[in-house]
N, C-alpha and C. Protein backbone atom coordinates (compact mmCIF):
# COMPACT_ATOMS: atom_id res chain seq x y z
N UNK A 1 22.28 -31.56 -19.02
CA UNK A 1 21.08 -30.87 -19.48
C UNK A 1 21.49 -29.57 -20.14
N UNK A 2 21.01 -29.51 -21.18
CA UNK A 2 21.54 -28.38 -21.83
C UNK A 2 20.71 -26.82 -21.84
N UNK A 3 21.11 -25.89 -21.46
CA UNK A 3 20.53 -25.00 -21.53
C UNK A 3 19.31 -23.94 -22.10
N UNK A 4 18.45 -23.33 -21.83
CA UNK A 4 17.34 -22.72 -22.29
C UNK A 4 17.23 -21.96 -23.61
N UNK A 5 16.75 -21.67 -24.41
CA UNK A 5 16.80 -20.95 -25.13
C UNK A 5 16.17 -19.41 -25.06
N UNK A 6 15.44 -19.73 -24.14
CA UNK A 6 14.60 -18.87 -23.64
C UNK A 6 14.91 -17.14 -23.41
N UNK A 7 14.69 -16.36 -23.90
CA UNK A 7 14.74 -14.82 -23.30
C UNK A 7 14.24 -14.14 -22.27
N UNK A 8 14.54 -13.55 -21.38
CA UNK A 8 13.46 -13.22 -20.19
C UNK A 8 13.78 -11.66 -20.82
N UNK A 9 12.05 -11.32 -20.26
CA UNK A 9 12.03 -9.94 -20.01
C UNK A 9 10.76 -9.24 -19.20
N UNK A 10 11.29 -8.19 -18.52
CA UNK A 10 10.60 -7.66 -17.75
C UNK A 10 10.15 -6.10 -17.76
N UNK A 11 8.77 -5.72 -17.84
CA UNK A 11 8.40 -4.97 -17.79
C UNK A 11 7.70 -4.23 -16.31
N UNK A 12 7.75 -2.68 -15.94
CA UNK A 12 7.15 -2.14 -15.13
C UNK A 12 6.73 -1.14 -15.54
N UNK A 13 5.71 -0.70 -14.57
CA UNK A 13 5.37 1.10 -15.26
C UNK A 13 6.01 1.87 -14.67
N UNK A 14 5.94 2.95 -14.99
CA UNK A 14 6.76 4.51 -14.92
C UNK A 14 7.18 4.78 -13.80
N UNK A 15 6.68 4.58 -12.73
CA UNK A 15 6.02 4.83 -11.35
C UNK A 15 7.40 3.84 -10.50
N UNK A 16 7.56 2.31 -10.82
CA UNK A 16 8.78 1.66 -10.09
C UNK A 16 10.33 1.54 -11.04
N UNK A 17 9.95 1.94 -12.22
CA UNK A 17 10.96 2.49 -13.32
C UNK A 17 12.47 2.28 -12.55
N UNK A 18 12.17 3.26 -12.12
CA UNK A 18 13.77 3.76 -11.35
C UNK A 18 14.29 2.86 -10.34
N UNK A 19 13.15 2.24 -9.87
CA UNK A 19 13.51 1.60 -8.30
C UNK A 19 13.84 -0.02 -9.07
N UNK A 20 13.24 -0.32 -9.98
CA UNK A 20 13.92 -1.14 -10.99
C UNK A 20 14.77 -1.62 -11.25
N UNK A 21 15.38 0.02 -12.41
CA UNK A 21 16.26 0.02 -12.66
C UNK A 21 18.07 -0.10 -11.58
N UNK A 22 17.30 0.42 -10.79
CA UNK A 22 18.52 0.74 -9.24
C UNK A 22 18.94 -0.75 -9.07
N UNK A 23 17.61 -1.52 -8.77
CA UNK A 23 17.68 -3.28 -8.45
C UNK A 23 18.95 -3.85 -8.84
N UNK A 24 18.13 -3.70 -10.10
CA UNK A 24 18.97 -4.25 -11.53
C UNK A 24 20.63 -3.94 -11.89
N UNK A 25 20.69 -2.47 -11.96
CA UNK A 25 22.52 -2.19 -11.41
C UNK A 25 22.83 -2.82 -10.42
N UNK A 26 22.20 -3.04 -9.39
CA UNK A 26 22.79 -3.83 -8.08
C UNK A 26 22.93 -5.36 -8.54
N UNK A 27 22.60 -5.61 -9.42
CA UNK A 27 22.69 -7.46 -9.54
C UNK A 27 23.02 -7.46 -10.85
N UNK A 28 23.78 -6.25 -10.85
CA UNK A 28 24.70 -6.69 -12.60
C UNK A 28 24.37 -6.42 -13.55
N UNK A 29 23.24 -6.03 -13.96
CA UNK A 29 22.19 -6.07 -15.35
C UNK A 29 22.33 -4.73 -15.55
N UNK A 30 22.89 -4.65 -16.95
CA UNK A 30 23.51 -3.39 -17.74
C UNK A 30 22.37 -2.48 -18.01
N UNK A 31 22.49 -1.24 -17.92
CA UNK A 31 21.11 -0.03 -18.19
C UNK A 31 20.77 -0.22 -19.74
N UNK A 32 21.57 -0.92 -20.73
CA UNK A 32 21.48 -1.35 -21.91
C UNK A 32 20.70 -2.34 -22.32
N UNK A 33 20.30 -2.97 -21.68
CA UNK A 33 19.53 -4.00 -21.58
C UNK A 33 18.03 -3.41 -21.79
N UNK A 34 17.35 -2.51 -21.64
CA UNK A 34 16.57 -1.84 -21.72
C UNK A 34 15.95 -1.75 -23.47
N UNK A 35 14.85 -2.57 -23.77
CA UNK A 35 14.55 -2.53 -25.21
C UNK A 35 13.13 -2.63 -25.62
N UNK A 36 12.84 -2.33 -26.77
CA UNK A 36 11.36 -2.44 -27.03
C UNK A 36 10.99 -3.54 -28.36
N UNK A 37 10.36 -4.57 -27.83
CA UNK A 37 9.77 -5.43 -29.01
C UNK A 37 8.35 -5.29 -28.57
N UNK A 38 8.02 -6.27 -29.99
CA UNK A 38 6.43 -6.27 -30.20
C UNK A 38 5.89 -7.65 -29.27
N UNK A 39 4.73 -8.00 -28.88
CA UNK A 39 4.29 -8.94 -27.88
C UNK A 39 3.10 -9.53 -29.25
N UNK A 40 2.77 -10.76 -29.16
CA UNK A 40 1.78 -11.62 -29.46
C UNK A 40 0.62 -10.71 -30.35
N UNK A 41 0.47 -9.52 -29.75
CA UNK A 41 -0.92 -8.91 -29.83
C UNK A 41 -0.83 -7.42 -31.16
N UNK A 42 0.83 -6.76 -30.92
CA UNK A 42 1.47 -6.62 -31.74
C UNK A 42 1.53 -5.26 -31.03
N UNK A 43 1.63 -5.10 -29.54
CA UNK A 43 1.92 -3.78 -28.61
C UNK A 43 3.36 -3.93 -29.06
N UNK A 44 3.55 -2.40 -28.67
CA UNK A 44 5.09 -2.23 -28.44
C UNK A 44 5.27 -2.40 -27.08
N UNK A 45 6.07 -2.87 -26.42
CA UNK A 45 6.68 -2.95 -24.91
C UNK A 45 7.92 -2.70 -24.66
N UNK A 46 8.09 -1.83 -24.14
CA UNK A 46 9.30 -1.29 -23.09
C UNK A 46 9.78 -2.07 -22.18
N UNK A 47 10.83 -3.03 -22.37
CA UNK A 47 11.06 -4.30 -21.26
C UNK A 47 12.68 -4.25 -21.48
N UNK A 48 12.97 -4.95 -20.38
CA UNK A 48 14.67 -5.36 -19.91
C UNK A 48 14.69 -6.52 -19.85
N UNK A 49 15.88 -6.75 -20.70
CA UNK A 49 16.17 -8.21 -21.14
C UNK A 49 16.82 -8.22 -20.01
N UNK A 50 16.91 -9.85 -18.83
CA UNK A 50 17.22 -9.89 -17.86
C UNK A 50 17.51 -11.39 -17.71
N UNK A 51 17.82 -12.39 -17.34
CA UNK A 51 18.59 -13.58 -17.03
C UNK A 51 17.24 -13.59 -15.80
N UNK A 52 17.40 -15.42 -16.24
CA UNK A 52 16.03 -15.87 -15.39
C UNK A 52 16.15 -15.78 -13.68
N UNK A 53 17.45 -15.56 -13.89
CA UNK A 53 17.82 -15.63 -12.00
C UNK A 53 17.01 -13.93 -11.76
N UNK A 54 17.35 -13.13 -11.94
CA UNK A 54 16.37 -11.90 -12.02
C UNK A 54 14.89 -12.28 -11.80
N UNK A 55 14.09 -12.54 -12.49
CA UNK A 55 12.53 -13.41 -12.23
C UNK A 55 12.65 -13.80 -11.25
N UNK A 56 13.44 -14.84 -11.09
CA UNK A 56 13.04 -15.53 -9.77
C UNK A 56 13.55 -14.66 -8.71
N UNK A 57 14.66 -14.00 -8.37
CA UNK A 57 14.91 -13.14 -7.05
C UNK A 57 13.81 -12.70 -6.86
N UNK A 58 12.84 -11.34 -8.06
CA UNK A 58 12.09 -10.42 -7.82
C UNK A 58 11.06 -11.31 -6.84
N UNK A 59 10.33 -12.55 -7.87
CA UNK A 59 8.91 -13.56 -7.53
C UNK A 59 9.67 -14.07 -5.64
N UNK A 60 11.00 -13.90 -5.56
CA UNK A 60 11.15 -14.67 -3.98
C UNK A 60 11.10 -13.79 -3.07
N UNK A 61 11.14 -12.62 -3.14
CA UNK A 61 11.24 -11.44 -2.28
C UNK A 61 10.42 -10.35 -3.03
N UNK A 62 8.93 -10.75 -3.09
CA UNK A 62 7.77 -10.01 -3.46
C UNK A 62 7.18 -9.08 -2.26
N UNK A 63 7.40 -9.64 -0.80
CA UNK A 63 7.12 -8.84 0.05
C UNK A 63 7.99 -7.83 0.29
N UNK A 64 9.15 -8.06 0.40
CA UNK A 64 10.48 -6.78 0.72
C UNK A 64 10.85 -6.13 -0.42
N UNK A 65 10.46 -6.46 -1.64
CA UNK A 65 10.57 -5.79 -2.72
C UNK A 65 9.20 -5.37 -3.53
N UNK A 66 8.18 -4.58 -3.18
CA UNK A 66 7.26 -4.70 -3.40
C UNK A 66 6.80 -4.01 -5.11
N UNK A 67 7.80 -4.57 -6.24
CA UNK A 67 7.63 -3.76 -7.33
C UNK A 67 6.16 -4.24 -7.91
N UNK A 68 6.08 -3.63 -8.84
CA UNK A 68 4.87 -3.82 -9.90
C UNK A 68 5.58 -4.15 -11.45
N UNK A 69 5.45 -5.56 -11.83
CA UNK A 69 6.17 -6.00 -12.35
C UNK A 69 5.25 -7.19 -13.76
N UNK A 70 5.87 -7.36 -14.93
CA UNK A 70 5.14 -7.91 -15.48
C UNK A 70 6.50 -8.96 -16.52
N UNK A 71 6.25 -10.29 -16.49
CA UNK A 71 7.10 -11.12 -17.03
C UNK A 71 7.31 -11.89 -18.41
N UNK A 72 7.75 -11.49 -19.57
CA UNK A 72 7.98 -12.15 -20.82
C UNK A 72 8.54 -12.90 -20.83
N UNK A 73 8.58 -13.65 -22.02
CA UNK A 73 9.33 -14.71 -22.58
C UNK A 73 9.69 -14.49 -24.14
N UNK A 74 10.45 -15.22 -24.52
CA UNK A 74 10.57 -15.08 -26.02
C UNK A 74 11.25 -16.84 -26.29
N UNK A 75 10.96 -17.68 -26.87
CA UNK A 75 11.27 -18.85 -27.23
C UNK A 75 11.69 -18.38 -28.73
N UNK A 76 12.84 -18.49 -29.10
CA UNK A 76 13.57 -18.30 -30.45
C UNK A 76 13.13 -17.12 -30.97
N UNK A 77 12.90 -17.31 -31.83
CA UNK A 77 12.69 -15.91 -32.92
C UNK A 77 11.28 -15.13 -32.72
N UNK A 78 10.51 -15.97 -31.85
CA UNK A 78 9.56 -15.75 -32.06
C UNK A 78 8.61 -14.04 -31.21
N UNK A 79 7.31 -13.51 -31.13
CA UNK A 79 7.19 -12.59 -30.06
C UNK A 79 6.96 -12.65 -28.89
N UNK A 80 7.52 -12.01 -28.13
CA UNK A 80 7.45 -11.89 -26.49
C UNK A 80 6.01 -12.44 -26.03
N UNK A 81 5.64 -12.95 -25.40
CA UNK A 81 4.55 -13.06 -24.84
C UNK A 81 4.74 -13.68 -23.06
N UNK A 82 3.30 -12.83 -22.47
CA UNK A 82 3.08 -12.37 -21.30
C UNK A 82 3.47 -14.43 -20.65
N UNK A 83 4.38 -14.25 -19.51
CA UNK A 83 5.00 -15.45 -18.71
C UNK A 83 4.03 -15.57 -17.50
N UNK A 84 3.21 -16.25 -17.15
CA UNK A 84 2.66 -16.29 -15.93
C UNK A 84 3.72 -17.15 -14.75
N UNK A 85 3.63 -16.31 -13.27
CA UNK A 85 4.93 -17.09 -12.92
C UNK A 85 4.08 -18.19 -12.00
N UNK A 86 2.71 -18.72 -12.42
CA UNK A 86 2.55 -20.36 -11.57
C UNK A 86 1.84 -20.00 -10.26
N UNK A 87 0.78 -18.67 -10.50
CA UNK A 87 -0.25 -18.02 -9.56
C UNK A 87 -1.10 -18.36 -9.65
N UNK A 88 -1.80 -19.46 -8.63
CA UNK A 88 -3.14 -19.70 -8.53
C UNK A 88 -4.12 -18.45 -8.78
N UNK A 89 -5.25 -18.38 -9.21
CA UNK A 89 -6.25 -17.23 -9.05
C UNK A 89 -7.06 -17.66 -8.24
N UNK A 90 -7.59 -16.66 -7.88
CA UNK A 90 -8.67 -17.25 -6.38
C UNK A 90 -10.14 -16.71 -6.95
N UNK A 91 -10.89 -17.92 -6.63
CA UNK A 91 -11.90 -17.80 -7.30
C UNK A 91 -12.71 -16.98 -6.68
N UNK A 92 -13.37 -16.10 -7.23
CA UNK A 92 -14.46 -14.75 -6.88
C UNK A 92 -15.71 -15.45 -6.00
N UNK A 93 -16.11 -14.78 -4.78
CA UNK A 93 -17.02 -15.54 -4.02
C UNK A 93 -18.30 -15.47 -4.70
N UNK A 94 -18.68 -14.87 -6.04
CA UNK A 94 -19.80 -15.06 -6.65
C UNK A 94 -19.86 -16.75 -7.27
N UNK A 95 -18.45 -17.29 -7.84
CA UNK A 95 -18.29 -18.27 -8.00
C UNK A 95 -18.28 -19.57 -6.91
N UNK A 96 -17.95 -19.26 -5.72
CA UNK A 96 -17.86 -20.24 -4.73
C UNK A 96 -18.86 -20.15 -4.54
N UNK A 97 -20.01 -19.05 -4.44
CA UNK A 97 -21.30 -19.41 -4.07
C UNK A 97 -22.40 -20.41 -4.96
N UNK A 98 -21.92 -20.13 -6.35
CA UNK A 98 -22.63 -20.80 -7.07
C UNK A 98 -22.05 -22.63 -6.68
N UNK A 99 -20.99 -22.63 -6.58
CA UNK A 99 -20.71 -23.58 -7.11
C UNK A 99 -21.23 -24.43 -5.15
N UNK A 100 -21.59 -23.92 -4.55
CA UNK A 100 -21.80 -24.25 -3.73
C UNK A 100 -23.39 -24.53 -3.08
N UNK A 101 -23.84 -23.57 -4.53
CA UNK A 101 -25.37 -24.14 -4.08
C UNK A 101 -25.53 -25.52 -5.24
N UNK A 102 -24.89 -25.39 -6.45
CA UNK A 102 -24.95 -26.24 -7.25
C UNK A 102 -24.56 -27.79 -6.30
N UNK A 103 -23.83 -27.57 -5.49
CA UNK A 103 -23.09 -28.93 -4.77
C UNK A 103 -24.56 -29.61 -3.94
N UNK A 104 -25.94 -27.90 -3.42
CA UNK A 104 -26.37 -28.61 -2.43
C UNK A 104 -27.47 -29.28 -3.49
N UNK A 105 -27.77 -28.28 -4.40
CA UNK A 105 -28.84 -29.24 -5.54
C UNK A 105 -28.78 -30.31 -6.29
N UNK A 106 -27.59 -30.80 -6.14
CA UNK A 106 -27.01 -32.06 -6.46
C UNK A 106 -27.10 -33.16 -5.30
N UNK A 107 -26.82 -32.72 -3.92
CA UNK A 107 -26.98 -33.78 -2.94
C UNK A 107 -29.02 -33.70 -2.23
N UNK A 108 -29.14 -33.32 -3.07
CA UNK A 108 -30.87 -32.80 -3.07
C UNK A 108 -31.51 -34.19 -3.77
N UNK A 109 -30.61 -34.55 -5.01
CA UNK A 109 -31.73 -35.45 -5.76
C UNK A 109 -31.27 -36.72 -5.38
């Protein structure tokens, strides 16, 4: 199987910056790595190009590492755009309610 083409990158705000960056020296990833492209929408972003094993450590140890963290991609040439890492959303109880009276007005007719 041949390998990804894929770019990872990761963005945080100001605030876990450092605690980040600290991570990141600890698992190899050069302070150079640190760069700014444009995203989909045509923001500038401040992100660290990082190897996918990075993503996944941060996403496996979300409780003991509690950063604030946001995940790119780049497929070839193309712009970064926002990586969702496979997070259910939980639906708002305004929605479970509806959808729950809708269930009883349905077993109504």
């Amino acid at each position: 199987m041949g390998e990804s083409k894929d770019q990872w990158f990761l963005e945080t705000d100001a605030f876990t910056n450092e605690s980040v960056a600290d991570f990141l020296a600890s698992e190899g990833v050069a302070a150079e790595s640190m760069a700014q492209f444009k995203d989909k929408k045509g923001r500038i972003r401040h992100v660290w190009n990082v190897p996918y094993r990075i993503i996944t450590l941060l996403k496996n140890s979300e409780k003991t590492f509690p950063f604030k963290y946001r995940v790119f991609v780049r497929a070839g040439g193309r712009a970064i755009r926002l990586f969702t890492l496979h997070r259910k959303k939980k639906t708002s109880v305004h929605s479970r309610r509806a959808q729950e009276r809708l269930r009883e007005i349905g077993a109504r007719k």
